[in-house]
PDB file of N, CA and C in Angstrom:
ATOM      1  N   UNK A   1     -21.266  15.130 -30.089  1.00  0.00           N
ATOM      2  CA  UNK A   1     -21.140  15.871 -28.861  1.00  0.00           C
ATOM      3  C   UNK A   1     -21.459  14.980 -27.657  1.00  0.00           C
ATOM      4  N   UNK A   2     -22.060  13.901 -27.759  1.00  0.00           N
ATOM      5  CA  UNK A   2     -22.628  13.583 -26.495  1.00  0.00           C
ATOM      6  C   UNK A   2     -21.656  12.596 -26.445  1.00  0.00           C
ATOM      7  N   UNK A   3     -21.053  11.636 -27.106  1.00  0.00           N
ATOM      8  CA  UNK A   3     -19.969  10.708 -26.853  1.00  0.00           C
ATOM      9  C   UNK A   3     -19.023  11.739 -26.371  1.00  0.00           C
ATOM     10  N   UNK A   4     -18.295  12.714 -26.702  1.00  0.00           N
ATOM     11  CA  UNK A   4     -17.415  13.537 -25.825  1.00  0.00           C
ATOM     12  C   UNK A   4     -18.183  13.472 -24.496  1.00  0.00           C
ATOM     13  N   UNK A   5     -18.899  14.124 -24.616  1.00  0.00           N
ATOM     14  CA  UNK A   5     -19.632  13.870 -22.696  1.00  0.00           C
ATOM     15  C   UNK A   5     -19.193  12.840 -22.234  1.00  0.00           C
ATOM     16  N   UNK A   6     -19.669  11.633 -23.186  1.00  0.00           N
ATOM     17  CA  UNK A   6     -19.628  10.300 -22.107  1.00  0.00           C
ATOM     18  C   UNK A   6     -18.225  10.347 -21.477  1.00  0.00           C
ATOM     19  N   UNK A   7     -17.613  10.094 -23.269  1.00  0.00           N
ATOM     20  CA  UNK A   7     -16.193   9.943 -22.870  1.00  0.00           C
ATOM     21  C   UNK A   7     -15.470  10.481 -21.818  1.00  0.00           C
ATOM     22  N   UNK A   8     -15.763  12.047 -21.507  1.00  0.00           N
ATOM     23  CA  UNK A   8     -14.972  12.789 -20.513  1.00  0.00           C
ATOM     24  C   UNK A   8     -15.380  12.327 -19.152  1.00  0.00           C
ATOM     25  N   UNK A   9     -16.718  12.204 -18.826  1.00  0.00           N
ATOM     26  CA  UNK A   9     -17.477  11.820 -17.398  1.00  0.00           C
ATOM     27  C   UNK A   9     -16.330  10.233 -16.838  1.00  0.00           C
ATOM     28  N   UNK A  10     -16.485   9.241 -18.019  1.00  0.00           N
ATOM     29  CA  UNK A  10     -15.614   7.975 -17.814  1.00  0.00           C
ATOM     30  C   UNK A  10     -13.854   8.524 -17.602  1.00  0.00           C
ATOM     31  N   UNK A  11     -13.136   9.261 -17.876  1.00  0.00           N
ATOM     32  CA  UNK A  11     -12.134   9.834 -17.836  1.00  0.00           C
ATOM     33  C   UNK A  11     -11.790  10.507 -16.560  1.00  0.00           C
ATOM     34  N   UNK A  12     -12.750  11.433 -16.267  1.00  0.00           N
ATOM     35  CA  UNK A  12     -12.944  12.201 -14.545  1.00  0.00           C
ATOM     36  C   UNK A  12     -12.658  10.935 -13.842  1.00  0.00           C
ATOM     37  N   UNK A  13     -14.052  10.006 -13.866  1.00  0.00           N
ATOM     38  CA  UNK A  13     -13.878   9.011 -13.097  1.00  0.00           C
ATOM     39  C   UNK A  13     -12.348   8.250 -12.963  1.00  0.00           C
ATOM     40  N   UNK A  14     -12.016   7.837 -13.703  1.00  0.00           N
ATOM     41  CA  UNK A  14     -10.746   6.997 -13.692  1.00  0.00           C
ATOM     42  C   UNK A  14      -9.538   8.192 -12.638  1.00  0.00           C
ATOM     43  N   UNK A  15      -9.782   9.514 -13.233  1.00  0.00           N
ATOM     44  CA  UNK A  15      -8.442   9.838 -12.748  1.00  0.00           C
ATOM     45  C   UNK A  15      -8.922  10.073 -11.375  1.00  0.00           C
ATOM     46  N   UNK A  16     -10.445  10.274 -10.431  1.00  0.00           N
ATOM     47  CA  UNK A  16     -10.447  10.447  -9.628  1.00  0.00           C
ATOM     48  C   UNK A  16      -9.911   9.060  -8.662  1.00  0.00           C
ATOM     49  N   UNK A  17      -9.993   7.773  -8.994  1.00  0.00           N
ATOM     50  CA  UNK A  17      -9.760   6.849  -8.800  1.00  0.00           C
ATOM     51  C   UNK A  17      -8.186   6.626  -8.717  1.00  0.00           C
ATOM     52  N   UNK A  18      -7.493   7.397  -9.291  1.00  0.00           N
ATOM     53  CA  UNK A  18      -5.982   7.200  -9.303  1.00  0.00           C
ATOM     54  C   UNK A  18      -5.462   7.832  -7.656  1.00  0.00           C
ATOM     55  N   UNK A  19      -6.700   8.625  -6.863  1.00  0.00           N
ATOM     56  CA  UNK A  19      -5.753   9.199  -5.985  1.00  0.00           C
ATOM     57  C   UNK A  19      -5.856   8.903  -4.636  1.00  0.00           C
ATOM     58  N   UNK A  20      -5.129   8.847  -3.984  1.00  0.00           N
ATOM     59  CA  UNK A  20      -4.455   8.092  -2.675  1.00  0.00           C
ATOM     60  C   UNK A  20      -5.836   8.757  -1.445  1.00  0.00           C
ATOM     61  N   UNK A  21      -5.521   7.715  -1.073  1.00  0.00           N
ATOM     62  CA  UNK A  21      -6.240   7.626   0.409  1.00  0.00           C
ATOM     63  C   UNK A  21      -6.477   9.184   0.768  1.00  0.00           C
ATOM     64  N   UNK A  22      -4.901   9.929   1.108  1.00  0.00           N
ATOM     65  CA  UNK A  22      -4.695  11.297   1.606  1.00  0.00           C
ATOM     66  C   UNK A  22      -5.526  12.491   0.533  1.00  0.00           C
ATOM     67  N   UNK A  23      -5.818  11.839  -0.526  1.00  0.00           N
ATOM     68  CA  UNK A  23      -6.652  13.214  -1.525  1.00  0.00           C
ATOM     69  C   UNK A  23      -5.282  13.124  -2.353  1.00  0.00           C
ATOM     70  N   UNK A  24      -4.278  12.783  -2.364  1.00  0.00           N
ATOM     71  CA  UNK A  24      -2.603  13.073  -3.393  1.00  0.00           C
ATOM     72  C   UNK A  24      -2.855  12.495  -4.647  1.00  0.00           C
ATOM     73  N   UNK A  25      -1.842  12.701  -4.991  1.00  0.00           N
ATOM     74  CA  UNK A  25      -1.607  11.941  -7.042  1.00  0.00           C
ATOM     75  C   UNK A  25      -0.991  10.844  -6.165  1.00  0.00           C
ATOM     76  N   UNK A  26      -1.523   9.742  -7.147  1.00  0.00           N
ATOM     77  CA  UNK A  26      -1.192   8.411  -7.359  1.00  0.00           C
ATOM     78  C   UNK A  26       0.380   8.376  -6.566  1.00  0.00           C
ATOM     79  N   UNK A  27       0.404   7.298  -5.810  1.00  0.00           N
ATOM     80  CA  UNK A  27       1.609   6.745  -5.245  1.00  0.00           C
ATOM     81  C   UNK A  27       2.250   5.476  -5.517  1.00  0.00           C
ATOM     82  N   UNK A  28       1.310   4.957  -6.314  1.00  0.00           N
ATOM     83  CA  UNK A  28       1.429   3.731  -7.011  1.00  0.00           C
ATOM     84  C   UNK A  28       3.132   3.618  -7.264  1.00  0.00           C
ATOM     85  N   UNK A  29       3.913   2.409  -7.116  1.00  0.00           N
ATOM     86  CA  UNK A  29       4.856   2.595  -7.597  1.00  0.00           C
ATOM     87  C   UNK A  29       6.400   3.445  -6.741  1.00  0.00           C
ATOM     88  N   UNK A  30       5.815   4.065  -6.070  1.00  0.00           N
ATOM     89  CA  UNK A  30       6.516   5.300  -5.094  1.00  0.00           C
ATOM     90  C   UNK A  30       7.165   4.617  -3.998  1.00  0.00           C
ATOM     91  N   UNK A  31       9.113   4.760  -3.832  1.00  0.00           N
ATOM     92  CA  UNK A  31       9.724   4.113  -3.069  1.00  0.00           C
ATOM     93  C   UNK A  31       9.414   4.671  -1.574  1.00  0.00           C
ATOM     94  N   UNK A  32       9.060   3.517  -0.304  1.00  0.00           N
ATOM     95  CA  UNK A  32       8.518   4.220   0.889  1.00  0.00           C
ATOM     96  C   UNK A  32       9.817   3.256   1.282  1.00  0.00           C
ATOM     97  N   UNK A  33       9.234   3.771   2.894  1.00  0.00           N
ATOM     98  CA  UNK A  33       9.932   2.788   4.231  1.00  0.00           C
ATOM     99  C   UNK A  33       9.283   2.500   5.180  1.00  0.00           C
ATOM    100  N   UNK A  34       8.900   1.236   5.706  1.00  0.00           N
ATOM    101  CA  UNK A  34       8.111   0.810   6.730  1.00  0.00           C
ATOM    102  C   UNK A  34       8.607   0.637   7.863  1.00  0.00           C
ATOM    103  N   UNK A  35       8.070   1.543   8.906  1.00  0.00           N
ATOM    104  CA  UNK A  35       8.457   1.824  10.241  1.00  0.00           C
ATOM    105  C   UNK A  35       7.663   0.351  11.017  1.00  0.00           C
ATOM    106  N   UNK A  36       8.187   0.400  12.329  1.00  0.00           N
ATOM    107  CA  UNK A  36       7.371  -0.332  13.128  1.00  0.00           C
ATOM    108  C   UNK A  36       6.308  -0.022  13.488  1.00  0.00           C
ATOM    109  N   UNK A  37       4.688  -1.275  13.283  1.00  0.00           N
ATOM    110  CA  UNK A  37       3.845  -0.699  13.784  1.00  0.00           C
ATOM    111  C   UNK A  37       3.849  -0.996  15.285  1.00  0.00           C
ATOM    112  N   UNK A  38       4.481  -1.188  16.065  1.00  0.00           N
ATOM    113  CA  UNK A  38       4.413  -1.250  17.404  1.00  0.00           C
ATOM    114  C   UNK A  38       5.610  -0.440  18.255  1.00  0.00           C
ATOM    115  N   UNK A  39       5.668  -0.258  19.429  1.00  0.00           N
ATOM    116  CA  UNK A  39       6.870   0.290  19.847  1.00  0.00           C
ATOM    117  C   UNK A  39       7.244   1.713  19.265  1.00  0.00           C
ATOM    118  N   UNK A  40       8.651   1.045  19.447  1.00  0.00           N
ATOM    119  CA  UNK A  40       9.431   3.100  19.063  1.00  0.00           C
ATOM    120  C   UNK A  40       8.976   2.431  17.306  1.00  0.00           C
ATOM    121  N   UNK A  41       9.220   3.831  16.606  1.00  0.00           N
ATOM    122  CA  UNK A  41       8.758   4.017  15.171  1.00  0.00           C
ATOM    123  C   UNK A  41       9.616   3.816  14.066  1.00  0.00           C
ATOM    124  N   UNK A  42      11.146   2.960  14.412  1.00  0.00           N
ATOM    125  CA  UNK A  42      12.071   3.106  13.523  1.00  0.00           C
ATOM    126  C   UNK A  42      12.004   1.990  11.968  1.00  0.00           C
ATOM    127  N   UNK A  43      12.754   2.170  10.939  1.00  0.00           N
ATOM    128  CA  UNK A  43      12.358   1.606   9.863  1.00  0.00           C
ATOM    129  C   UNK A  43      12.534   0.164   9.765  1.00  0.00           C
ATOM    130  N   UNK A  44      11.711  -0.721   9.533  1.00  0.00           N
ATOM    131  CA  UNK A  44      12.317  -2.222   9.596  1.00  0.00           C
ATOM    132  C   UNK A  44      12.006  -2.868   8.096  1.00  0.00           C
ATOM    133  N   UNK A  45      11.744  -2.130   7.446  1.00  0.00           N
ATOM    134  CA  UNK A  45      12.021  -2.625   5.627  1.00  0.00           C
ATOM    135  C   UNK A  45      12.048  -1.137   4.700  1.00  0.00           C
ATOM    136  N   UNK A  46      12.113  -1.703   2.968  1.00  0.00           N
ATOM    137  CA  UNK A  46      12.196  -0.226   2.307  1.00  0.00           C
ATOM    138  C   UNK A  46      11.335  -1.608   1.148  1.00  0.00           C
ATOM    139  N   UNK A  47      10.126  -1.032   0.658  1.00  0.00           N
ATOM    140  CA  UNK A  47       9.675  -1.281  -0.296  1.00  0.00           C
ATOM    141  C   UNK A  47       9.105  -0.214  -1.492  1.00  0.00           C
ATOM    142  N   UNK A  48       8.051  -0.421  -2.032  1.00  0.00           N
ATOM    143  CA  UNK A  48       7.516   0.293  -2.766  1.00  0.00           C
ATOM    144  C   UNK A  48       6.039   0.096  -2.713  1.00  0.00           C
ATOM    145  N   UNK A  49       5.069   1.039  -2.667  1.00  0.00           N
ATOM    146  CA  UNK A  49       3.591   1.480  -2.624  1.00  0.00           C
ATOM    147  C   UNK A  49       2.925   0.748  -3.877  1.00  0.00           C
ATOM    148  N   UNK A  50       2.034  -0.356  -3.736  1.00  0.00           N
ATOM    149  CA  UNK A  50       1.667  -1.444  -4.919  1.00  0.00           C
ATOM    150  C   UNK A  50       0.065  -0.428  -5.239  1.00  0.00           C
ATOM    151  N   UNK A  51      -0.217  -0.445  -3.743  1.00  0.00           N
ATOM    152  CA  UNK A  51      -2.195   0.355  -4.057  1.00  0.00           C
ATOM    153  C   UNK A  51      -2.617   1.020  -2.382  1.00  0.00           C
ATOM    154  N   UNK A  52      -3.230   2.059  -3.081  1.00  0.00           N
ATOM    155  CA  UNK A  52      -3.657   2.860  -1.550  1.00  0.00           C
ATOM    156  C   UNK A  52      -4.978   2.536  -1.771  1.00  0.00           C
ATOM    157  N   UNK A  53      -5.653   1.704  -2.801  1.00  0.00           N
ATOM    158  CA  UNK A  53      -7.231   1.750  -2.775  1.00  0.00           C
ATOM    159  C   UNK A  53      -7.587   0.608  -1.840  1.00  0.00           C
ATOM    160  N   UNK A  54      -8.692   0.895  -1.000  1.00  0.00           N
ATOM    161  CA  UNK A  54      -9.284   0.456   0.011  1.00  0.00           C
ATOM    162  C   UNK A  54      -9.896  -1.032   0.009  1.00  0.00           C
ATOM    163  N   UNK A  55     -10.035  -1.110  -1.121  1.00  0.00           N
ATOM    164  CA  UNK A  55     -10.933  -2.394  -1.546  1.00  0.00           C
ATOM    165  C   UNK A  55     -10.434  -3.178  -2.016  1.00  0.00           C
ATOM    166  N   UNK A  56      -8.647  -3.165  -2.866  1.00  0.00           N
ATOM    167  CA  UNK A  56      -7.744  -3.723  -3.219  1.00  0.00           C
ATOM    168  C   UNK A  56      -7.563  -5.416  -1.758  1.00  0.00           C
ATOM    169  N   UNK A  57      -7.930  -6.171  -2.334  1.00  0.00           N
ATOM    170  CA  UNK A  57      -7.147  -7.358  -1.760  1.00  0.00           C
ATOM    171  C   UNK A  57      -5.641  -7.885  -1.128  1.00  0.00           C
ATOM    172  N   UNK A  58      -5.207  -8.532  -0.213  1.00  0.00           N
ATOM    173  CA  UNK A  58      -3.831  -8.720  -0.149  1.00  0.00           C
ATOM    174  C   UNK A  58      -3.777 -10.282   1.080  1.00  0.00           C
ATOM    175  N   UNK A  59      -3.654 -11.044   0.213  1.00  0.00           N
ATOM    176  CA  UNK A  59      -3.911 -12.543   0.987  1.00  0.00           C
ATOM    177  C   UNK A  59      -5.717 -12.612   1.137  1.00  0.00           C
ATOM    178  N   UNK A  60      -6.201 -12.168   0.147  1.00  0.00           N
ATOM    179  CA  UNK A  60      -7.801 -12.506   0.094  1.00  0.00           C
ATOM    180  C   UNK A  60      -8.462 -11.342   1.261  1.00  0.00           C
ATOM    181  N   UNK A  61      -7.855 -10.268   1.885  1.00  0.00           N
ATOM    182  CA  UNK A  61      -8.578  -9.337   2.907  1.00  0.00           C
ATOM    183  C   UNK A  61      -8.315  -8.299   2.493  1.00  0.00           C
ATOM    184  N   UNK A  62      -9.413  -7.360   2.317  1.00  0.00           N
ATOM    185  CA  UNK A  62      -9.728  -6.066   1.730  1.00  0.00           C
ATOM    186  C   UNK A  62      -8.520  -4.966   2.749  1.00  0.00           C
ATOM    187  N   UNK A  63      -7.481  -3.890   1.954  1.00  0.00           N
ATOM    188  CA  UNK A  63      -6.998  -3.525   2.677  1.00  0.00           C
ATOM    189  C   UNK A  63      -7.245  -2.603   3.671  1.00  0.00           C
ATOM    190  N   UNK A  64      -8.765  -2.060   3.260  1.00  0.00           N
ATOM    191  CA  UNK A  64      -9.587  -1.401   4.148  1.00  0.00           C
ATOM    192  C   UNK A  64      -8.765   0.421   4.184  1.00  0.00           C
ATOM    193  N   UNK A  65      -9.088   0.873   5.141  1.00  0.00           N
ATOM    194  CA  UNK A  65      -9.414   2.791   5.532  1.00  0.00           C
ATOM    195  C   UNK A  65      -7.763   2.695   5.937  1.00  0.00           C
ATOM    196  N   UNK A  66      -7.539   1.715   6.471  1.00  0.00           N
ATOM    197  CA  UNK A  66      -5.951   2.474   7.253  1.00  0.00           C
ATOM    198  C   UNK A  66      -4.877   1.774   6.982  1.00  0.00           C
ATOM    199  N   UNK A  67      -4.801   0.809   6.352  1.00  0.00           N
ATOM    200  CA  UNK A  67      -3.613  -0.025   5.105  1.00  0.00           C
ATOM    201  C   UNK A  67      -3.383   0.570   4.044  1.00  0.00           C
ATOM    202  N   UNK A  68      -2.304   0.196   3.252  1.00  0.00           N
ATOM    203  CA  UNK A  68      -1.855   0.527   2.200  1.00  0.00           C
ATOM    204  C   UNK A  68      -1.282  -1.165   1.607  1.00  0.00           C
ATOM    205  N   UNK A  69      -0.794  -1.531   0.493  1.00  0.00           N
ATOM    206  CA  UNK A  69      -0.510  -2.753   0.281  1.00  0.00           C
ATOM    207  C   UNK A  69       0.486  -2.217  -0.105  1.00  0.00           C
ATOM    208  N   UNK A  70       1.978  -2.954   0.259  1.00  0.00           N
ATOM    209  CA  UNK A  70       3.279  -2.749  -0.479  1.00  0.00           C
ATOM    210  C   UNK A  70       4.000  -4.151  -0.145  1.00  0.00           C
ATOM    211  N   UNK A  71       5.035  -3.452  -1.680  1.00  0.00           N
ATOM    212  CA  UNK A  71       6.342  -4.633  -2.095  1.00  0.00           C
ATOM    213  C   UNK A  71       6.968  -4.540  -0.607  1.00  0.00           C
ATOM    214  N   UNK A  72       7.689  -5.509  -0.354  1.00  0.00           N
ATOM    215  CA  UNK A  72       8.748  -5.508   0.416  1.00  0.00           C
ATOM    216  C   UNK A  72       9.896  -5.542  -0.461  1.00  0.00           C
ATOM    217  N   UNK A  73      10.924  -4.972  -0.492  1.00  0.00           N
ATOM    218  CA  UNK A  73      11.649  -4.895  -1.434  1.00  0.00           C
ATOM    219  C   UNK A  73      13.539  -5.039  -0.472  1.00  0.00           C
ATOM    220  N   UNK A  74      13.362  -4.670   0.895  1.00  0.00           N
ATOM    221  CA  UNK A  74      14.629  -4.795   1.634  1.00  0.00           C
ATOM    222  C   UNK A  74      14.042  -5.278   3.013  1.00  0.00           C
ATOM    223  N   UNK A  75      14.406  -6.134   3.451  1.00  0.00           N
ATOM    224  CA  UNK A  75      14.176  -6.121   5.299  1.00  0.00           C
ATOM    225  C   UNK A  75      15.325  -5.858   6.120  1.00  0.00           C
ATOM    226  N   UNK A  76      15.288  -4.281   6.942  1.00  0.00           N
ATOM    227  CA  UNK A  76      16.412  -4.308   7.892  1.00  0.00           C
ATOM    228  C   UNK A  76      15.943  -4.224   9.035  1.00  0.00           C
ATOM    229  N   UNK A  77      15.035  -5.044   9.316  1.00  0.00           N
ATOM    230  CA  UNK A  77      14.577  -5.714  10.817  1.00  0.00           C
ATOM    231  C   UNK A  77      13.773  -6.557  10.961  1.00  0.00           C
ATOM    232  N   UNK A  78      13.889  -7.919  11.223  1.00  0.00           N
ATOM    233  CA  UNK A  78      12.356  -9.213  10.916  1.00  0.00           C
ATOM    234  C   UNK A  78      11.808  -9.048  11.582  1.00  0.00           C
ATOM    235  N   UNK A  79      10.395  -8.198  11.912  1.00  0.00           N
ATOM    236  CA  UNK A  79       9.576  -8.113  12.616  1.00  0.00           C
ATOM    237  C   UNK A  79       8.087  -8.867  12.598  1.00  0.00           C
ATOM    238  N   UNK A  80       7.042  -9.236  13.164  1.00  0.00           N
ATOM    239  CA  UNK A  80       6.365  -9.840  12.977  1.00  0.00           C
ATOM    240  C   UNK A  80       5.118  -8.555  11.605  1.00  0.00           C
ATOM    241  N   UNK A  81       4.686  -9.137  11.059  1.00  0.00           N
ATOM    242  CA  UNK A  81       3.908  -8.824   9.961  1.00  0.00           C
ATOM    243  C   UNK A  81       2.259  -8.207  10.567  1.00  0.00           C
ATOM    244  N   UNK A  82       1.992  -7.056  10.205  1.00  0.00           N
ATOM    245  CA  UNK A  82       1.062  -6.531  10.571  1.00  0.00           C
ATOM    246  C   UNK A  82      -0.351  -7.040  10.406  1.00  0.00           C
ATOM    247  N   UNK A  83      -0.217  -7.803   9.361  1.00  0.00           N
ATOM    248  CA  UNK A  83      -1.645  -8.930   9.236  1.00  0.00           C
ATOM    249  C   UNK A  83      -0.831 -10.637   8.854  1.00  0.00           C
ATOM    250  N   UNK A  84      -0.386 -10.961   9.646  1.00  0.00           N
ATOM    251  CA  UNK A  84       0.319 -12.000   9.439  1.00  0.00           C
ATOM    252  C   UNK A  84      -0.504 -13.263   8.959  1.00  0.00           C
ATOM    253  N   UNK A  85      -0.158 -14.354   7.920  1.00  0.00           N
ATOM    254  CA  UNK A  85      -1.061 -15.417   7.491  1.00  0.00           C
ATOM    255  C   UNK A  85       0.275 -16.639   7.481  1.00  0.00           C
ATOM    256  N   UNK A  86      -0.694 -17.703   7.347  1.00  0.00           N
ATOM    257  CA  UNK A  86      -0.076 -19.108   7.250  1.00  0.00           C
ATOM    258  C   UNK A  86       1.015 -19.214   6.495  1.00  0.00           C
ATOM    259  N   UNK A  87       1.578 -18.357   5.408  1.00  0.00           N
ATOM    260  CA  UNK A  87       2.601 -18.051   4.967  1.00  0.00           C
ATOM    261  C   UNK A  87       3.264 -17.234   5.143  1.00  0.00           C
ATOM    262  N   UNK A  88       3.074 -15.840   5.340  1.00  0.00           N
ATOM    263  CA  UNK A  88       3.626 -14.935   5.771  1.00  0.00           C
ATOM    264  C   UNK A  88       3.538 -14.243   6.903  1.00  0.00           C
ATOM    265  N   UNK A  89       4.982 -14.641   8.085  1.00  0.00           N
ATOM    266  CA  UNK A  89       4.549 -13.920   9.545  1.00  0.00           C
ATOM    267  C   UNK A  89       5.477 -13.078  10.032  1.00  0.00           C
ATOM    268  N   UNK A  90       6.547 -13.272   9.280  1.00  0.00           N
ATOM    269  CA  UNK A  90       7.545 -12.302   9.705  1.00  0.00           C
ATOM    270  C   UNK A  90       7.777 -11.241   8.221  1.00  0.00           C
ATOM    271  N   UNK A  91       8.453 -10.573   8.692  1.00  0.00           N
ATOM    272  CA  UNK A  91       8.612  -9.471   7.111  1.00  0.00           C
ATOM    273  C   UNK A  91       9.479 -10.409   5.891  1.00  0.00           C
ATOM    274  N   UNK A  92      10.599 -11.140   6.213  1.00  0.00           N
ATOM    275  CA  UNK A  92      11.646 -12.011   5.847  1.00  0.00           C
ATOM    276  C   UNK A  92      10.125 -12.791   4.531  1.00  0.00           C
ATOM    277  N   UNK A  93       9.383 -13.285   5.163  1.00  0.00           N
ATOM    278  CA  UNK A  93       8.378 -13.985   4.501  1.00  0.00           C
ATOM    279  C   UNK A  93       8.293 -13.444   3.471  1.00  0.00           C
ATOM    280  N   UNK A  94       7.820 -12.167   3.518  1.00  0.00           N
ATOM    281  CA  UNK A  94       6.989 -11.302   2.675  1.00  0.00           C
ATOM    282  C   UNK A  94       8.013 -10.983   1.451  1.00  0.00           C
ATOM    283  N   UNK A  95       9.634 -10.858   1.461  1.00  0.00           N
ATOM    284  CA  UNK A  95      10.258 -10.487   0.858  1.00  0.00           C
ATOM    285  C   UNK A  95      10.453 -10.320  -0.629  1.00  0.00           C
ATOM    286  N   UNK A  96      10.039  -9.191  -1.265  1.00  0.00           N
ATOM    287  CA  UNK A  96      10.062  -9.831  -2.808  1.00  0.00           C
ATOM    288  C   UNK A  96       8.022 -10.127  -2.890  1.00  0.00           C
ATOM    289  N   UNK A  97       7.309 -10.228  -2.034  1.00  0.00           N
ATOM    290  CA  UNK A  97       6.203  -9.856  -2.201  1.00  0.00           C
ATOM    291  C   UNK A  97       4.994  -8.498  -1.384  1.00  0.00           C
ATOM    292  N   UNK A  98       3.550  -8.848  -1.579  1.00  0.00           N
ATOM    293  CA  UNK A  98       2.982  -7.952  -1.069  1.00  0.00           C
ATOM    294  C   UNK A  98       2.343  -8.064   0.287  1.00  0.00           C
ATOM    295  N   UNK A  99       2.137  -7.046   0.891  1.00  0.00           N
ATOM    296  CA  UNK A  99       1.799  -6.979   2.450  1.00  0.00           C
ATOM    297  C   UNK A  99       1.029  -6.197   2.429  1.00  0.00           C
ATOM    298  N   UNK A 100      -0.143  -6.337   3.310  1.00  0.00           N
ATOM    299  CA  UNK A 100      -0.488  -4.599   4.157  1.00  0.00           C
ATOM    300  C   UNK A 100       0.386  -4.090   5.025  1.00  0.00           C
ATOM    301  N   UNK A 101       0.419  -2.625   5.158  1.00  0.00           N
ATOM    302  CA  UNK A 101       1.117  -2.345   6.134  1.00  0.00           C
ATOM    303  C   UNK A 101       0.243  -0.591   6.714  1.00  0.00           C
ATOM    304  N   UNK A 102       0.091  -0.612   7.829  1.00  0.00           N
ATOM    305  CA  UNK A 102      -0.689   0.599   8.272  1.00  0.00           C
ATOM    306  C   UNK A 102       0.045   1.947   7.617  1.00  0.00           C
ATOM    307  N   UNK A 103      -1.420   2.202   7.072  1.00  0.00           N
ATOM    308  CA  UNK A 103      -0.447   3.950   6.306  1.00  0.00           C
ATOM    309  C   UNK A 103      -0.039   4.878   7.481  1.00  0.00           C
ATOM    310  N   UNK A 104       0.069   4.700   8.661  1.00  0.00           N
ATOM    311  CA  UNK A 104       0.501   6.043   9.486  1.00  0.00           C
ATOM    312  C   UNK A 104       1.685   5.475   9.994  1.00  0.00           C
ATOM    313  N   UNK A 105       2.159   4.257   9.466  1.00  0.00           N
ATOM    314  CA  UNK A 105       3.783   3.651   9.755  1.00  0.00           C
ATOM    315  C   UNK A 105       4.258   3.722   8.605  1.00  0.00           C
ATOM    316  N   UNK A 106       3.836   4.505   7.324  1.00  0.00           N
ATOM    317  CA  UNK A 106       4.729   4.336   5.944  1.00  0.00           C
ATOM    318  C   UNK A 106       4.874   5.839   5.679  1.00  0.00           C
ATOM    319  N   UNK A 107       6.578   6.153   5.775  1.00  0.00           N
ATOM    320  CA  UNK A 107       7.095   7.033   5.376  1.00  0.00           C
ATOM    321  C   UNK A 107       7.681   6.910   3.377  1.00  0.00           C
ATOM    322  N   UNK A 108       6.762   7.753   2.794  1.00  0.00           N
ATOM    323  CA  UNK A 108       7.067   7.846   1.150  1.00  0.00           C
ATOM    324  C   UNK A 108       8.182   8.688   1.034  1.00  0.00           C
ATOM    325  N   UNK A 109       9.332   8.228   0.182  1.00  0.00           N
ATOM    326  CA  UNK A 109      10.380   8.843  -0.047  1.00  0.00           C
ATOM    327  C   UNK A 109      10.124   9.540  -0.929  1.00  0.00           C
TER     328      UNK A 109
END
């Protein structure tokens, strides 16, 4: 009986851990579109949602309370990169890899 306990307490945990920033089920994986974070709000890539967890890394910097990390997977506008580094400064860079990008500029399809 008490290994069921454990077991279930370690289980809660994990799935509470699966869920997004917003309180949602896992987005992991989930095709979005990244708007501009500056200016008017229109879409300037289409990737996919890699991690909404906060503490997740992306070029060695924690993505913190108001990032999300995603694929770039299309660029239809080279805009400069929302945390831009020595390798990656425009979206074009990023292409085919991972970015932060502010969650209140990512529309989930």
């Amino acid at each position: 009986m008490f290994i069921l306990l454990v077991y279930k307490s370690i289980e809660e945990e994990d799935n509470h851990g699966d869920k997004g920033l917003n309180g949602s089920d896992n987005l992991q994986s989930k095709k979005c579109k990244l708007l501009r974070w500056f200016g008017k709000d229109d879409v300037v890539a289409n990737g996919e949602i890699a991690s909404t967890n906060p503490t997740d890394l992306v070029h060695h910097v924690p993505l913190g309370n108001e990032c999300w990390r995603v694929w770039v997977t299309e660029v239809v506008d080279n805009v400069t990169l929302y945390r831009p580094t020595r390798e990656h400064f425009l979206l074009e860079d990023a292409l085919g890899s991972t970015i932060a990008w502010p969650l209140k500029y990512i529309k989930v399809d």
